[in-house]
Protein backbone atom coordinates (compact mmCIF):
# COMPACT_ATOMS: atom_id res chain seq x y z
CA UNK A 1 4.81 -20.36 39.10
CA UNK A 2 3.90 -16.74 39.01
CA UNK A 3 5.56 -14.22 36.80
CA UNK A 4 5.48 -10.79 37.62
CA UNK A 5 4.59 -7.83 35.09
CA UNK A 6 8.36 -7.01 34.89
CA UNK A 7 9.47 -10.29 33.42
CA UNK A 8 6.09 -10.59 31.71
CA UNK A 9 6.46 -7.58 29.88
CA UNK A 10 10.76 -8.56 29.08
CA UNK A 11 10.53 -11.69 28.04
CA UNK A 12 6.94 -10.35 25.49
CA UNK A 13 9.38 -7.57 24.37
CA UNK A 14 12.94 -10.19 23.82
CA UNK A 15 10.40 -12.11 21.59
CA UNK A 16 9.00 -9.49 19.43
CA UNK A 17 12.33 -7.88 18.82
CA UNK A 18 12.72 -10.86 17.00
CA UNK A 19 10.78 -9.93 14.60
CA UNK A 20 12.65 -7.36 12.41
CA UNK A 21 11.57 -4.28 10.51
CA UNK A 22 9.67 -5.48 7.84
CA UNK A 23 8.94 -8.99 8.29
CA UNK A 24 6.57 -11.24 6.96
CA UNK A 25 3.25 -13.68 8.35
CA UNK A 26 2.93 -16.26 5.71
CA UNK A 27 -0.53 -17.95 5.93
CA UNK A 28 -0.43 -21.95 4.49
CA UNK A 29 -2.73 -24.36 4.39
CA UNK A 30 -2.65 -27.42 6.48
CA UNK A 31 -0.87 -28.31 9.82
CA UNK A 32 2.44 -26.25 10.68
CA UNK A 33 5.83 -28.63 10.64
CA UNK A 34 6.81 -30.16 13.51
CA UNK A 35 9.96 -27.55 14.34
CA UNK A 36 10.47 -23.67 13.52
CA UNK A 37 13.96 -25.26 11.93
CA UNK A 38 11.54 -27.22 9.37
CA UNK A 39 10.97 -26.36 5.78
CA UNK A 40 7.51 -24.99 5.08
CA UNK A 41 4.86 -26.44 4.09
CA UNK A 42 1.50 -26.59 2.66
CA UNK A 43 0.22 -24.34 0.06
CA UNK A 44 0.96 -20.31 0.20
CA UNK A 45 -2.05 -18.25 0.57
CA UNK A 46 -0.69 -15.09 1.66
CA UNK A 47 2.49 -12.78 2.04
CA UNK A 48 1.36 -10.14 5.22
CA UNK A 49 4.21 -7.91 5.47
CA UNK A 50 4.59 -6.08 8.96
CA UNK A 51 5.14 -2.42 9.69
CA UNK A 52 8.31 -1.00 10.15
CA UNK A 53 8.27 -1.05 14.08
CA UNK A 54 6.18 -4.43 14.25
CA UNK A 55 5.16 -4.23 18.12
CA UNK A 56 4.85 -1.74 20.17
CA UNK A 57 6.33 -2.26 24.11
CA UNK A 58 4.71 -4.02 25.71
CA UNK A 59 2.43 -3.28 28.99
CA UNK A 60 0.83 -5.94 31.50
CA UNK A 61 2.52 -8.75 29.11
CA UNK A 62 0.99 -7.64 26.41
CA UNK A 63 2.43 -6.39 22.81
CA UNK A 64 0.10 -5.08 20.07
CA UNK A 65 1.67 -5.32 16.16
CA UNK A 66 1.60 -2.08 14.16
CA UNK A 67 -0.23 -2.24 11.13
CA UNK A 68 0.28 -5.31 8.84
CA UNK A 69 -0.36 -4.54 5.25
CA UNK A 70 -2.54 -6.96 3.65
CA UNK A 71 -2.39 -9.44 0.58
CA UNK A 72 -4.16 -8.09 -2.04
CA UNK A 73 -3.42 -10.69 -4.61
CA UNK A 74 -3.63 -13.63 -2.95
CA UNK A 75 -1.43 -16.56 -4.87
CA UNK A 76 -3.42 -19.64 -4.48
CA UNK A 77 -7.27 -20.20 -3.02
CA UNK A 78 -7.24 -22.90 -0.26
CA UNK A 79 -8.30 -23.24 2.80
CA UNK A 80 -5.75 -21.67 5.91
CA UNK A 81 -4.26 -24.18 8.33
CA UNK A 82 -1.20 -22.46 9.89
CA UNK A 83 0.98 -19.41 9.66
CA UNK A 84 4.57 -18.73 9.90
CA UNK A 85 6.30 -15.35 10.79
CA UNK A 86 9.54 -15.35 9.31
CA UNK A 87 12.08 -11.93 9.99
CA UNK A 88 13.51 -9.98 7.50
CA UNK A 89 17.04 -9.95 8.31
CA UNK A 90 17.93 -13.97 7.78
CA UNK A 91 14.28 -15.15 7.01
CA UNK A 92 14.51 -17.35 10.36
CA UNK A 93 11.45 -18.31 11.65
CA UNK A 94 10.15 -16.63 14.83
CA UNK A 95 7.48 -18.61 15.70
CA UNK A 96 4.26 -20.35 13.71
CA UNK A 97 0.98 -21.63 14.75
CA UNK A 98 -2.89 -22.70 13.68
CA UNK A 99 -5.14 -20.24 12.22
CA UNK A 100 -8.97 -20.72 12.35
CA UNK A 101 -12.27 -18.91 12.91
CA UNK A 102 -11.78 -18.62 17.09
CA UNK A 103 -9.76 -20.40 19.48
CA UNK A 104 -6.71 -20.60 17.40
CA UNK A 105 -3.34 -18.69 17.64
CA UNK A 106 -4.71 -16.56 14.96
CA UNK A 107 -8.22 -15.98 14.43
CA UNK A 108 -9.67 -14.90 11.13
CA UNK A 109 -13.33 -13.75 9.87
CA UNK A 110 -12.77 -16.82 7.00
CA UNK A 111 -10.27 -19.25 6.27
CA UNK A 112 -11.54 -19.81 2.96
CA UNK A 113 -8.72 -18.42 0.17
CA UNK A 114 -9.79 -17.01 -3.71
CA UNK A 115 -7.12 -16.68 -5.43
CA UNK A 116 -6.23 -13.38 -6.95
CA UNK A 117 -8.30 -12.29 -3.24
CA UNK A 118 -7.26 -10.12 -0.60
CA UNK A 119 -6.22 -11.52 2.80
CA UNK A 120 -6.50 -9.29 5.97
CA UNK A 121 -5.53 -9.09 9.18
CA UNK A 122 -6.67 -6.22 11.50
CA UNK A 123 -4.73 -7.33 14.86
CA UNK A 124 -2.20 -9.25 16.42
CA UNK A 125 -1.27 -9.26 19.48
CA UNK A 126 1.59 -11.68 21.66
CA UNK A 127 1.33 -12.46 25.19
CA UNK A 128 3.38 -13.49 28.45
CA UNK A 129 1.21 -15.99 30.78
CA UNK A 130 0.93 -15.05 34.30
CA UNK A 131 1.25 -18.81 35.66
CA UNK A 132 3.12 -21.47 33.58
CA UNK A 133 1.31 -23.86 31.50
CA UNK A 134 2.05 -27.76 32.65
């Protein structure tokens, strides 16, 4: 199947106006549960709260975050294994994935937490597939 820019770019912007002003990308350590309807788990590293207007429209599929302010006091050192975002308004989860140094949902510079560190995270971007994924 082949989606088109126009449903690309609606169903990219139906997802990230799930996630409300101000919510939050919690990075834990080990593998993410099995459901988004699962309690958390793993070990908090980080709290990343996201701007105001957390994605801009998106364009060709694609939707860019506004800034996410960092953790500058991170709670407990550990090593990251998956991240959750979670929206303001009810806490729901929106969607969670694996974090690593490259080829993961999220990609970071080190995985390695200090607590008491700071915990960054320049860009994030979601999205829409041009051809379905069997």
């Amino acid at each position: 199947m082949k989606i088109s820019t126009a449903a690309r770019n609606a169903m990219v912007d139906a997802f990230t106006a799930l996630v409300t002003t101000t919510s939050h990308l919690y990075i834990r350590t080990g593998a993410a549960p099995t459901n988004t309807s699962d309690g958390d788990s793993g070990t908090l590293l980080a709290t990343l709260t996201m701007n105001a207007t957390a994605f801009g429209a998106s364009s060709s599929g694609v939707a860019t975050a506004g800034s996410i302010t960092s953790e500058t006091n991170a709670p407990n050192s550990g090593t990251m294994g998956h991240y959750r975002i979670k929206n303001n308004a009810d806490a729901a989860v929106v969607c969670q994935g694996d974090v690593g140094l490259s080829g993961a949902d999220i990609n970071f510079d080190s995985v390695t937490v200090v607590a008491g560190g700071t915990v960054a995270l320049t860009s994030l971007t979601v999205t829409g597939r041009t051809r379905a994924v069997t």
